[in-house]
Protein backbone atom coordinates (compact mmCIF):
# COMPACT_ATOMS: atom_id res chain seq x y z
CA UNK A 1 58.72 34.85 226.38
CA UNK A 2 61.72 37.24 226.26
CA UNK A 3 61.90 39.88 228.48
CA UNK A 4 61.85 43.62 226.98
CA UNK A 5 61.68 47.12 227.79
CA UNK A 6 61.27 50.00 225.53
CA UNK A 7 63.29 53.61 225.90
CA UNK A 8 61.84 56.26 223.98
CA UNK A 9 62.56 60.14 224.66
CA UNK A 10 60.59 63.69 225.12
CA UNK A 11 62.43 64.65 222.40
CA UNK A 12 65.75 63.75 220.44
CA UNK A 13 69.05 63.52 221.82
CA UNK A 14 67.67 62.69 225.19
CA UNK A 15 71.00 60.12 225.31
CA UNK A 16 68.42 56.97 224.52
CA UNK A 17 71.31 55.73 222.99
CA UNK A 18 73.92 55.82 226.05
CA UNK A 19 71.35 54.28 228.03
CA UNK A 20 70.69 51.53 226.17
CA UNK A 21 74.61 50.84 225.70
CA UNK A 22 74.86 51.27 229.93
CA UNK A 23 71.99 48.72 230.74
CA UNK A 24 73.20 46.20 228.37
CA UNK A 25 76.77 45.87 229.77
CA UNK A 26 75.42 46.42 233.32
CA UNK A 27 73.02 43.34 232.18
CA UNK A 28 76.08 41.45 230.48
CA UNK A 29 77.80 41.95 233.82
CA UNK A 30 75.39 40.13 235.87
CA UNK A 31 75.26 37.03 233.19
CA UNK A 32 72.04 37.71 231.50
CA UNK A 33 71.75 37.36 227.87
CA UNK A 34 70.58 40.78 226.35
CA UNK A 35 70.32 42.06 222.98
CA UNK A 36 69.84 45.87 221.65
CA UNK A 37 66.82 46.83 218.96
CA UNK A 38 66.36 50.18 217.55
CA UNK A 39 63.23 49.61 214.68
CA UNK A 40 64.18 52.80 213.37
CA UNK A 41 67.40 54.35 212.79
CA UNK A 42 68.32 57.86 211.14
CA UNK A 43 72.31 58.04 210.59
CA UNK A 44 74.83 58.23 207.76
CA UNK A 45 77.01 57.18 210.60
CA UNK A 46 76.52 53.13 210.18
CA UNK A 47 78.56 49.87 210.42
CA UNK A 48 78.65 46.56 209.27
CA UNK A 49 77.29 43.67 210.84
CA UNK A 50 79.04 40.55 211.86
CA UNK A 51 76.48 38.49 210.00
CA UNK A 52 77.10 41.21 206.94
CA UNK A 53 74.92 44.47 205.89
CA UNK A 54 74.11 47.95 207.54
CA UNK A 55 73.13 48.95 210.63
CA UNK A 56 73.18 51.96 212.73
CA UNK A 57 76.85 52.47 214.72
CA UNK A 58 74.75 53.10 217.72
CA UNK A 59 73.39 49.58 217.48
CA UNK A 60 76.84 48.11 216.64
CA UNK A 61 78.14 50.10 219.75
CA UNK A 62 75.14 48.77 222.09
CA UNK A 63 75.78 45.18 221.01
CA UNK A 64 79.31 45.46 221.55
CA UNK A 65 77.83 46.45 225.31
CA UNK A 66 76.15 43.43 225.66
CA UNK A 67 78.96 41.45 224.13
CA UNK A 68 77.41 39.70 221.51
CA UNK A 69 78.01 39.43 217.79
CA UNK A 70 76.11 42.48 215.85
CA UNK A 71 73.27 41.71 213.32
CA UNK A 72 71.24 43.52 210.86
CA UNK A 73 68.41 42.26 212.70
CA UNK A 74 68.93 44.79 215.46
CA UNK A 75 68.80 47.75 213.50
CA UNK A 76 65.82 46.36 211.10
CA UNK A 77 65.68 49.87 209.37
CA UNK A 78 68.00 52.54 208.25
CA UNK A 79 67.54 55.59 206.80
CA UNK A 80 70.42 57.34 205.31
CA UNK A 81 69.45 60.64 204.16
CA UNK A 82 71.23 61.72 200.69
CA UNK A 83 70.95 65.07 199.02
CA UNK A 84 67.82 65.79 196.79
CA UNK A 85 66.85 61.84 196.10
CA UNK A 86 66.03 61.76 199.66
CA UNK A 87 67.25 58.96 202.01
CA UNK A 88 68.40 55.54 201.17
CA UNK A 89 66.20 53.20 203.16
CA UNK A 90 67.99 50.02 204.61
CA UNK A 91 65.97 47.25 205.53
CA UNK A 92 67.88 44.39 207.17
CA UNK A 93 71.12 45.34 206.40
CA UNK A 94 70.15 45.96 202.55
CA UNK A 95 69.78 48.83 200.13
CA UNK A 96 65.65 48.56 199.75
CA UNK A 97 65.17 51.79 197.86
CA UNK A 98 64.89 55.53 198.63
CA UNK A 99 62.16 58.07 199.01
CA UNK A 100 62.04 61.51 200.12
CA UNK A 101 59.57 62.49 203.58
CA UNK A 102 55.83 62.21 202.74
CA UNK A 103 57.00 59.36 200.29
CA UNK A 104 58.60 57.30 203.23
CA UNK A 105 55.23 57.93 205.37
CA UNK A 106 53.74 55.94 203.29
CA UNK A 107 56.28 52.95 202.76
CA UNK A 108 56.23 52.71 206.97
CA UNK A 109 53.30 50.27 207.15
CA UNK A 110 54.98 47.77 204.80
CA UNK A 111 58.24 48.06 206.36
CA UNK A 112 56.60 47.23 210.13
CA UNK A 113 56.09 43.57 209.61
CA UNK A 114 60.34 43.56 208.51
CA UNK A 115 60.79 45.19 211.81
CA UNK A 116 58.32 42.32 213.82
CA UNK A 117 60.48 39.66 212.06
CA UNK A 118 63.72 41.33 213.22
CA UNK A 119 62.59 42.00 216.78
CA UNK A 120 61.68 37.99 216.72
CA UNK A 121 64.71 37.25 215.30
CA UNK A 122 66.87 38.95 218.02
CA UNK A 123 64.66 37.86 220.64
CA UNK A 124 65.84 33.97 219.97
CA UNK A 125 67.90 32.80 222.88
CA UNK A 126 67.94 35.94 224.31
CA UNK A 127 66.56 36.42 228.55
CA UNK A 128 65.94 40.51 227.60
CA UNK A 129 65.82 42.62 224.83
CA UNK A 130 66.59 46.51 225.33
CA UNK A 131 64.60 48.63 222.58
CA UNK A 132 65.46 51.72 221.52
CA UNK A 133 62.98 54.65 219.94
CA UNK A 134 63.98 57.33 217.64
CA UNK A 135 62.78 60.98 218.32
CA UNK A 136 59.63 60.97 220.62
CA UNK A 137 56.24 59.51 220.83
CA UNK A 138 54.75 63.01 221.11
CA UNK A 139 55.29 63.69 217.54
CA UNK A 140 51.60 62.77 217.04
CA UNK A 141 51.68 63.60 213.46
CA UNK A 142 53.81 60.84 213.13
CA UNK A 143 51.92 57.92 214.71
CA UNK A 144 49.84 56.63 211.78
CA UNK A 145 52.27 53.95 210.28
CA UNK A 146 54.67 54.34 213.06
CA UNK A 147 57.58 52.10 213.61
CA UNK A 148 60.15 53.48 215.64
CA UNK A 149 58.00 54.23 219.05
CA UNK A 150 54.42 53.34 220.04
CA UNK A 151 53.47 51.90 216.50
CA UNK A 152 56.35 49.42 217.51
CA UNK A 153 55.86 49.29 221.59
CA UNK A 154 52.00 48.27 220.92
CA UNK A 155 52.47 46.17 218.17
CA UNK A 156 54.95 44.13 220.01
CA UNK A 157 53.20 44.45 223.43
CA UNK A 158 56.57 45.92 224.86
CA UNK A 159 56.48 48.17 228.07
CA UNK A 160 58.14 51.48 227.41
CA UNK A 161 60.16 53.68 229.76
CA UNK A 162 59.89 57.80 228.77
CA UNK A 163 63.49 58.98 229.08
CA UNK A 164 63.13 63.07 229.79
CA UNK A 165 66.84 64.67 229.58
CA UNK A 166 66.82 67.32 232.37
CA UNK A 167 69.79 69.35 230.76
CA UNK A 168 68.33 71.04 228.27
CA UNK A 169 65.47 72.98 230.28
CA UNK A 170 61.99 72.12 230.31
CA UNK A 171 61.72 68.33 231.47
CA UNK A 172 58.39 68.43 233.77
CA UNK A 173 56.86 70.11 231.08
CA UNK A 174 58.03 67.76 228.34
CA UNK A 175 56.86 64.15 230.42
CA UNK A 176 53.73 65.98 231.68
CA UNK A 177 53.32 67.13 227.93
CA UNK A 178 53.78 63.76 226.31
CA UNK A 179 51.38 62.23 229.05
CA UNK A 180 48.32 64.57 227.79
CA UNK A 181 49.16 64.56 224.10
CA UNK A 182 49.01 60.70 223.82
CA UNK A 183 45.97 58.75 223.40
CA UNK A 184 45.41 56.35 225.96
CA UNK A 185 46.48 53.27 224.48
CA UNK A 186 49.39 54.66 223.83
CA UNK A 187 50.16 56.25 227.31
CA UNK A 188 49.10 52.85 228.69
CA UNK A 189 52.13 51.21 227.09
CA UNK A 190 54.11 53.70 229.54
CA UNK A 191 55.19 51.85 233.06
CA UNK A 192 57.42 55.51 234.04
CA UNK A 193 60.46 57.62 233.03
CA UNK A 194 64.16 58.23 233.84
CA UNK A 195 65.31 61.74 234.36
CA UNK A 196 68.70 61.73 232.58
CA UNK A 197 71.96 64.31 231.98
CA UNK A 198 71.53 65.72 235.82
CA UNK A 199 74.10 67.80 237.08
CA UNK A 200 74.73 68.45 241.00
CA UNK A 201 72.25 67.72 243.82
CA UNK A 202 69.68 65.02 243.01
CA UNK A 203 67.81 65.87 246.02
CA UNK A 204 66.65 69.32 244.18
CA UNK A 205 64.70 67.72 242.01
CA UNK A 206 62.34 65.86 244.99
CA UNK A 207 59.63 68.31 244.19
CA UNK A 208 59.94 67.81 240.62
CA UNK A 209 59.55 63.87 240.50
CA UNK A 210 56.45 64.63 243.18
CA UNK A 211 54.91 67.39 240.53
CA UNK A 212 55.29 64.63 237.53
CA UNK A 213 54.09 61.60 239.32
CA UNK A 214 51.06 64.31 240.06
CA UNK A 215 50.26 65.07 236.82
CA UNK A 216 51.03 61.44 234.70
CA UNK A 217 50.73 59.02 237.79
CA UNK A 218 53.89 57.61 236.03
CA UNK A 219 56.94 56.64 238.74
CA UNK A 220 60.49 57.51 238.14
CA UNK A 221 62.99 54.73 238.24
CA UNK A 222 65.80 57.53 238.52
CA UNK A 223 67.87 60.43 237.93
CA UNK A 224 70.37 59.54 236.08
CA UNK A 225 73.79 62.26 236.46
CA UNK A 226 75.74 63.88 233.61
CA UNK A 227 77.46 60.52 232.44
CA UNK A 228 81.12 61.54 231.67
CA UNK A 229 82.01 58.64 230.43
CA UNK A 230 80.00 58.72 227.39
CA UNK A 231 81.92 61.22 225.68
CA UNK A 232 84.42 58.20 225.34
CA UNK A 233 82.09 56.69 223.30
CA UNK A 234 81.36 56.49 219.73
CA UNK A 235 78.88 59.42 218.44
CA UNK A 236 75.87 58.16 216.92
CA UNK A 237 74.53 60.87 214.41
CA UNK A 238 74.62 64.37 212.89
CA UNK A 239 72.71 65.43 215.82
CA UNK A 240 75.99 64.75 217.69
CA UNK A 241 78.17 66.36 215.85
CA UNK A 242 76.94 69.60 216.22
CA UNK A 243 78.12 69.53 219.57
CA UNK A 244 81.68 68.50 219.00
CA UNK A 245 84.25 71.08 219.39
CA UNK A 246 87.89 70.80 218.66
CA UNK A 247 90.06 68.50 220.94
CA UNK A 248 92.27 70.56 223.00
CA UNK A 249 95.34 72.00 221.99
CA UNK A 250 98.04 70.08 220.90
CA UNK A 251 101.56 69.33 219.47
CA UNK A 252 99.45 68.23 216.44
CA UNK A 253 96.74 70.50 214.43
CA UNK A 254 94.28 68.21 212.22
CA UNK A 255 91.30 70.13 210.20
CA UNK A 256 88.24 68.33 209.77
CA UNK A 257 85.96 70.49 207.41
CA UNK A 258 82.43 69.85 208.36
CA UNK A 259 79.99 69.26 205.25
CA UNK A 260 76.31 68.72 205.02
CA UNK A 261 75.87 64.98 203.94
CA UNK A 262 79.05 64.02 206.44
CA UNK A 263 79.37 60.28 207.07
CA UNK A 264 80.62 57.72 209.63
CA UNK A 265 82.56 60.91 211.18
CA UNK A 266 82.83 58.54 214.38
CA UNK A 267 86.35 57.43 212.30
CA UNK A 268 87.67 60.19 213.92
CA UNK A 269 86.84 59.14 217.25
CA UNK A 270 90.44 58.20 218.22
CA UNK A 271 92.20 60.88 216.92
CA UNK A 272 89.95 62.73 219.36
CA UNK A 273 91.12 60.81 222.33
CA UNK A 274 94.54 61.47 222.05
CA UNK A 275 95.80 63.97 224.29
CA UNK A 276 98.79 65.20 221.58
CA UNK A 277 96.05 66.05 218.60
CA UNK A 278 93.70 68.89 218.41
CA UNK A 279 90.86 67.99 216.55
CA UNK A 280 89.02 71.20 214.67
CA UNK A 281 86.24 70.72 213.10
CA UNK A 282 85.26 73.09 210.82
CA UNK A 283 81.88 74.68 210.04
CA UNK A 284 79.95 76.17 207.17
CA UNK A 285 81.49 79.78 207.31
CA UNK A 286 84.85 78.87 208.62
CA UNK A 287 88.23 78.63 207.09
CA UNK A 288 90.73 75.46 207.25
CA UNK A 289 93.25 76.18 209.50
CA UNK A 290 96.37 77.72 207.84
CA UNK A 291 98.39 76.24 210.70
CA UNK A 292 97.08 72.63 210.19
CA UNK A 293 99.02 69.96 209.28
CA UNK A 294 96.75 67.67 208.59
CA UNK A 295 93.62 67.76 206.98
CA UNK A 296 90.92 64.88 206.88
CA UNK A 297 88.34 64.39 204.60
CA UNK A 298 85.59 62.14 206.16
CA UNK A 299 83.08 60.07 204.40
CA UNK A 300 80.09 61.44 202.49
CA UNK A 301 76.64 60.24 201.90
CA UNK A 302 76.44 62.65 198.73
CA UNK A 303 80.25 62.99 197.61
CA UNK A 304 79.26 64.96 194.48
CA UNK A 305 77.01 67.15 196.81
CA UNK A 306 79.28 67.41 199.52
CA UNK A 307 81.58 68.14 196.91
CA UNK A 308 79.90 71.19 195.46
CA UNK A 309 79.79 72.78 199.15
CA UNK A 310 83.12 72.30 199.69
CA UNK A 311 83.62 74.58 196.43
CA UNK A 312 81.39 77.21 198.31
CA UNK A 313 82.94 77.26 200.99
CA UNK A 314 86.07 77.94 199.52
CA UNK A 315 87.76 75.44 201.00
CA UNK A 316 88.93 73.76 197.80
CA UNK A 317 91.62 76.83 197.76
CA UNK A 318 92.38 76.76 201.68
CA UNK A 319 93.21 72.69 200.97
CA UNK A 320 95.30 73.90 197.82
CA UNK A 321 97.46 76.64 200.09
CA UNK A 322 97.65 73.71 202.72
CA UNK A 323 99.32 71.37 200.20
CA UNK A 324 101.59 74.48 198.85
CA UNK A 325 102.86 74.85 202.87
CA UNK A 326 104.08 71.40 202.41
CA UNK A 327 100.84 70.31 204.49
CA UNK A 328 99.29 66.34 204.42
CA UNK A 329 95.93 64.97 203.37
CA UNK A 330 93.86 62.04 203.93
CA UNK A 331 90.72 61.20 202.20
CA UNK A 332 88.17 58.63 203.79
CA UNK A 333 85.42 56.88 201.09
CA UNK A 334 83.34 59.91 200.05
CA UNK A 335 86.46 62.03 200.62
CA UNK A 336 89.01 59.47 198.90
CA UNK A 337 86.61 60.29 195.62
CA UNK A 338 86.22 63.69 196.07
CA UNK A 339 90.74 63.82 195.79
CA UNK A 340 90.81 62.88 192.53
CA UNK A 341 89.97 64.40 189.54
CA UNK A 342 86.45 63.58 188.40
CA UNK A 343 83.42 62.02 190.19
CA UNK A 344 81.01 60.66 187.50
CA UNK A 345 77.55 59.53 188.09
CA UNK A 346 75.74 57.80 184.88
CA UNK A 347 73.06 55.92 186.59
CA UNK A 348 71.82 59.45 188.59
CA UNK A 349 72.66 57.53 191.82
CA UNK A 350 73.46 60.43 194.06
CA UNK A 351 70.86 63.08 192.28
CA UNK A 352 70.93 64.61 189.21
CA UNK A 353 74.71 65.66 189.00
CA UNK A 354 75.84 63.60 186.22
CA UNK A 355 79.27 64.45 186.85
CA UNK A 356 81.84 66.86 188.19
CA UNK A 357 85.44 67.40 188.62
CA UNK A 358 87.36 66.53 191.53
CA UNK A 359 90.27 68.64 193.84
CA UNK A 360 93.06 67.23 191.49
CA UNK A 361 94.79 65.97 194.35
CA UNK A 362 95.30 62.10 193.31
CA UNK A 363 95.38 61.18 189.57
CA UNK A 364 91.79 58.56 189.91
CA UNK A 365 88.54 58.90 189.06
CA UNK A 366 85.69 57.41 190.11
CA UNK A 367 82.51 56.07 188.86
CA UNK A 368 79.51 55.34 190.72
CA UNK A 369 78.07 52.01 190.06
CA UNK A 370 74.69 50.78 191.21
CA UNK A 371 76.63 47.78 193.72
CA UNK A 372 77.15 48.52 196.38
CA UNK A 373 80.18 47.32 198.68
CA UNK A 374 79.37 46.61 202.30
CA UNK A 375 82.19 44.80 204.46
CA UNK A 376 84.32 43.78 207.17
CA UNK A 377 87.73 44.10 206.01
CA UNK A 378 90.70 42.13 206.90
CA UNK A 379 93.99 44.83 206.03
CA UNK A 380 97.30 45.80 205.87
CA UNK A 381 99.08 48.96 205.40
CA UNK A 382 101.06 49.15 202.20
CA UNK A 383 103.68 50.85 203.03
CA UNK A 384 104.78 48.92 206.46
CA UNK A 385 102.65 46.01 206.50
CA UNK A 386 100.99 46.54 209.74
CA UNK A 387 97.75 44.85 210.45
CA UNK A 388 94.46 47.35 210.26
CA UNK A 389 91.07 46.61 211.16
CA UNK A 390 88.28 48.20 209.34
CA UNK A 391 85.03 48.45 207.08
CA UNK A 392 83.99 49.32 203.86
CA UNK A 393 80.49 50.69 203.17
CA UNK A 394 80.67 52.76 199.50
CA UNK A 395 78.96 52.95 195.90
CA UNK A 396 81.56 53.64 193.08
CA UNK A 397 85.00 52.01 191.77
CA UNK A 398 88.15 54.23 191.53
CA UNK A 399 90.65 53.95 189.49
CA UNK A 400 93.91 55.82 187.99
CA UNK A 401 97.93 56.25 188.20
CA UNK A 402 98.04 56.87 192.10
CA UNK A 403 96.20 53.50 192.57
CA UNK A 404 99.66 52.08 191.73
CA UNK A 405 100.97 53.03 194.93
CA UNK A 406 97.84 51.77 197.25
CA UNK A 407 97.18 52.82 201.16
CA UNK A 408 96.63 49.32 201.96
CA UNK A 409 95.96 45.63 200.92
CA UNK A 410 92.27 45.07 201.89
CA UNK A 411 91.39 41.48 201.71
CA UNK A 412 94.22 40.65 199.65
CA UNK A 413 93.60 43.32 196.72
CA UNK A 414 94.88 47.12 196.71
CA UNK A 415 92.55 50.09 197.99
CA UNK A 416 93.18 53.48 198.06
CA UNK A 417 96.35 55.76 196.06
CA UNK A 418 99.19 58.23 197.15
CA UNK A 419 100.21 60.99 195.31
CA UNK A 420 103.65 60.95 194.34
CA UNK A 421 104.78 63.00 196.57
CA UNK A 422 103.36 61.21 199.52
CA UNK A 423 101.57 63.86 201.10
CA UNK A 424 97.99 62.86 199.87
CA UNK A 425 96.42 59.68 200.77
CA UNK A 426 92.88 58.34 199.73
CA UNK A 427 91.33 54.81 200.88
CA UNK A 428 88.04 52.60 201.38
CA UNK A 429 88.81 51.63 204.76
CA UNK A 430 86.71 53.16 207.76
CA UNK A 431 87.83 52.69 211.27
CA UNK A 432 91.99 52.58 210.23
CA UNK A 433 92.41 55.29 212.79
CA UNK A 434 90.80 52.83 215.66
CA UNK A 435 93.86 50.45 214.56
CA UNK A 436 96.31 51.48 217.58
CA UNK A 437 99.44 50.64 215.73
CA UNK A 438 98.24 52.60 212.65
CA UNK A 439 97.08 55.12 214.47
CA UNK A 440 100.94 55.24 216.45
CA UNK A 441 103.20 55.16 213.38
CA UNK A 442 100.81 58.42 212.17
CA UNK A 443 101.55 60.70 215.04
CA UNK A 444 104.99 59.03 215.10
CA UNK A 445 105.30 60.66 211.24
CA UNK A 446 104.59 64.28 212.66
CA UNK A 447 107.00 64.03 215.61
CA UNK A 448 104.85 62.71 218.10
CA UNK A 449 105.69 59.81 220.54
CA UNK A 450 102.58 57.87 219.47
CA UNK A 451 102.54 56.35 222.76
CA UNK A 452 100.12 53.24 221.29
CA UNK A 453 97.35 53.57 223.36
CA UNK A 454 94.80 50.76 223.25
CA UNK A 455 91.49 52.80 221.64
CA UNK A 456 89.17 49.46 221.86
CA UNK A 457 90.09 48.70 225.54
CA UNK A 458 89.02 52.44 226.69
CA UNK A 459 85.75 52.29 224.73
CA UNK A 460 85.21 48.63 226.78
CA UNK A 461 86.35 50.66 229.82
CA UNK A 462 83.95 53.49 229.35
CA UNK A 463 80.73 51.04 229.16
CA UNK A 464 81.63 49.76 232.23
CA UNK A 465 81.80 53.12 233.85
CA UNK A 466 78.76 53.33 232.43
CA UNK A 467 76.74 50.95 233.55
CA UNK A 468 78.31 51.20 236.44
CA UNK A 469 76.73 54.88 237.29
CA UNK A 470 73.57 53.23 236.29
CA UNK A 471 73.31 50.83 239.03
CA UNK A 472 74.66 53.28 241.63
CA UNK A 473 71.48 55.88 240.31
CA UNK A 474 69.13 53.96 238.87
CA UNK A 475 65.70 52.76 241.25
CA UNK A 476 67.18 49.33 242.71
CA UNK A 477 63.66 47.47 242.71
CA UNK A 478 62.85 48.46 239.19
CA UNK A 479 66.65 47.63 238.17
CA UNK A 480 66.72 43.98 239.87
CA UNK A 481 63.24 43.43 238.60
CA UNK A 482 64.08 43.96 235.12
CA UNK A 483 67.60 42.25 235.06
CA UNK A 484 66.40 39.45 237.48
């Protein structure tokens, strides 16, 4: 059988994620054939697979760790939470339906056995499988139907490892609490924990491994430091994003504003990186930057919601006085529609906004459609024909007068428009700003030197780094046992 080891957290944001990307490169490194599994995943930030559909970005990020091709089969289910219809549910890489909370408690037995067939699935010519939970096993109310931590871990008769994250106060209490809420079965799937996001002297924390192994009996198999490497990685989810702050300052000032139903926001991720850009993200509250000279519309999950709190915010008339400064725009999928000058609905696809007028800002319009487009793209920029690499993931077809002059040549047919004047830019294509020599020839265009620095190589770097501090932390008899 397949080797496999479950992580699952106190709590959320324990950096599950992280650790599963770490031990699959460190178990890539040493030659052994792994593959990541999360059962459950809750993200509007997703990708496409290599063998087509949607998975989680985490799980496309952990697979690039263990440097094999992605699959919907490693990210079985996805839930993409919407605006009042709930959250799309995505079951191997396809749009299954939607349901709103107590409605999805229910679905959760049926969608198990998808999840057993996936986990089998990945499992095929693989020496070790590294699964992932979502939230924590001590939400109790949870467990009946549960797929995404014990109702998974016993089902599949996979050991589980109780990740506690030390940084955010509390952690003795949250293993020991975990330990006494569980029932037995369940606490019996639990061979010990990991201590992780420790900063300074791991020899302070002596007495607190002794006071948990007193309580649970459980052993740790280490204390795992603040990983700085991992803030070169992709972020996984909104639960991320609240923690991002703007980049540091720089010759360049981009405005990001920040809106409820925000999707695949890890596009930004290399704009971030750069050392010339400062990245401000703005919240709920907050006013775009009048000094900006850039502004970036990310991908929605709602665009005609998202749309409608942009309006509160009153940030339709900050990106109005940013155009009239002679200041540039860039709309990505949800925020490509939201440019133009209506957003129609007629199938009630997004909720039960039929329709509603765009910024004006490109002369399109868009209409959602029940297909849904879901792709690796092969591109090219229209205006200098330089290759980009990307995905499309998007309901709705736009059309108008600025489609004439496309952002690119996707696959061989025209996506995205410019205004006439240039300075507004919509387009389909996620990821263009991890294409280096796109990326370049952007910050070249406000007076940068656009140095073309090599985004993919320095995520590859930071996974080794990685799972390098793994194996230097990490217990080394538990480690070799479970990458022998």
């Amino acid at each position: 059988m397949t080797k496999a080891i479950m992580l699952q957290g106190t709590g959320s944001d324990v950096g599950k994620t992280v650790l599963v990307a770490g031990l699959c490169r460190l178990a890539a490194n040493r030659g052994i054939s792994v593959r990541p599994f999360k059962p459950q995943n809750m993200s509007n930030n997703a990708a496409v697979a290599d063998d087509g559909g949607e998975i989680g970005r985490a799980q496309w990020l952990q697979s690039l760790a263990a440097r094999v091709p992605s699959s919907v089969h490693m990210n079985p289910v996805l839930l993409k939470p919407q605006s009042d219809v709930g959250s799309q549910i995505v079951v191997q890489g396809k749009v299954w339906g939607q349901a709103k909370g107590r409605d999805y408690q229910r679905l959760k037995p049926q969608l198990l056995d998808y999840v057993i067939e996936s986990f089998s699935q990945v499992s095929k010519g693989a020496d070790l499988i590294i699964v992932e939970g979502a939230g924590s096993p001590a939400e109790i109310n949870l467990r009946p139907g549960d797929i995404a931590n014990m109702g998974f871990a016993t089902r599949a008769g996979v050991p589980v490892v109780l990740v506690g994250d030390i940084d955010r106060g509390g952690v003795i209490a949250s293993l020991v609490g975990t330990h006494a809420i569980l029932d037995a079965d369940d606490r019996a799937m639990i061979s010990g924990y990991l201590i992780n996001k420790f900063r300074g002297d791991v020899s302070l924390f002596d007495d607190g491994i002794s006071a948990v192994e007193r309580y649970t009996g459980w052993p740790c198999f280490g204390v795992v430091p603040w990983l700085k490497a991992a803030s070169r990685l992709p972020a996984e989810d909104s639960v991320a994003l609240e923690r991002l702050t703007r980049g540091q300052a720089g010759a360049l000032k981009i405005a990001v504003p920040v809106l409820p139903r925000i999707a695949n926001f890890d596009d930004l991720d290399p704009l971030l990186a750069e050392p010339d850009v400062e990245l401000v993200f703005v919240r709920s509250g907050e006013r775009l930057p009048g000094d900006a000279q850039l502004v970036i519309l990310p991908g929605s999950k709602s665009t005609i919601s998202d749309l409608t709190d942009l309006r509160l915010q009153g940030w339709d008339s900050d990106l109005a006085a940013h155009i009239r400064r002679g200041g540039r725009v860039i709309g990505i999928c949800g925020g490509y529609q939201m440019l133009g000058r209506a957003v129609r609905d007629p199938l009630g696809i997004e909720g039960h906004v039929r329709e509603i007028d765009g910024l004006g800002l490109l002369d399109v319009e868009t209409v959602m459609d029940a297909e849904k487009t879901v792709r690796n793209s092969s591109a090219v920029s229209a205006e200098d024909g330089d290759a980009l690499s990307g995905y499309q993931i998007h309901l709705g077809v736009t059309e108008g007068a600025d489609c004439d002059r496309p952002f690119a040549m996707v696959d061989g047919l025209p996506d995205g428009a410019t205004s006439g004047d240039g300075r507004v830019t919509g387009t389909y294509l996620h990821g263009l700003f991890a294409s280096d020599v796109y990326r370049s020839r952007l910050l070249r265009s406000f007076g940068l030197t656009g140095e073309g620095r090599n985004y993919r190589a320095g995520v590859e770097q930071a996974l080794d780094e990685v799972a390098a501090d793994l194996e230097r932390h990490l217990d080394r008899r538990w480690l070799d046992e479970l990458l022998a």
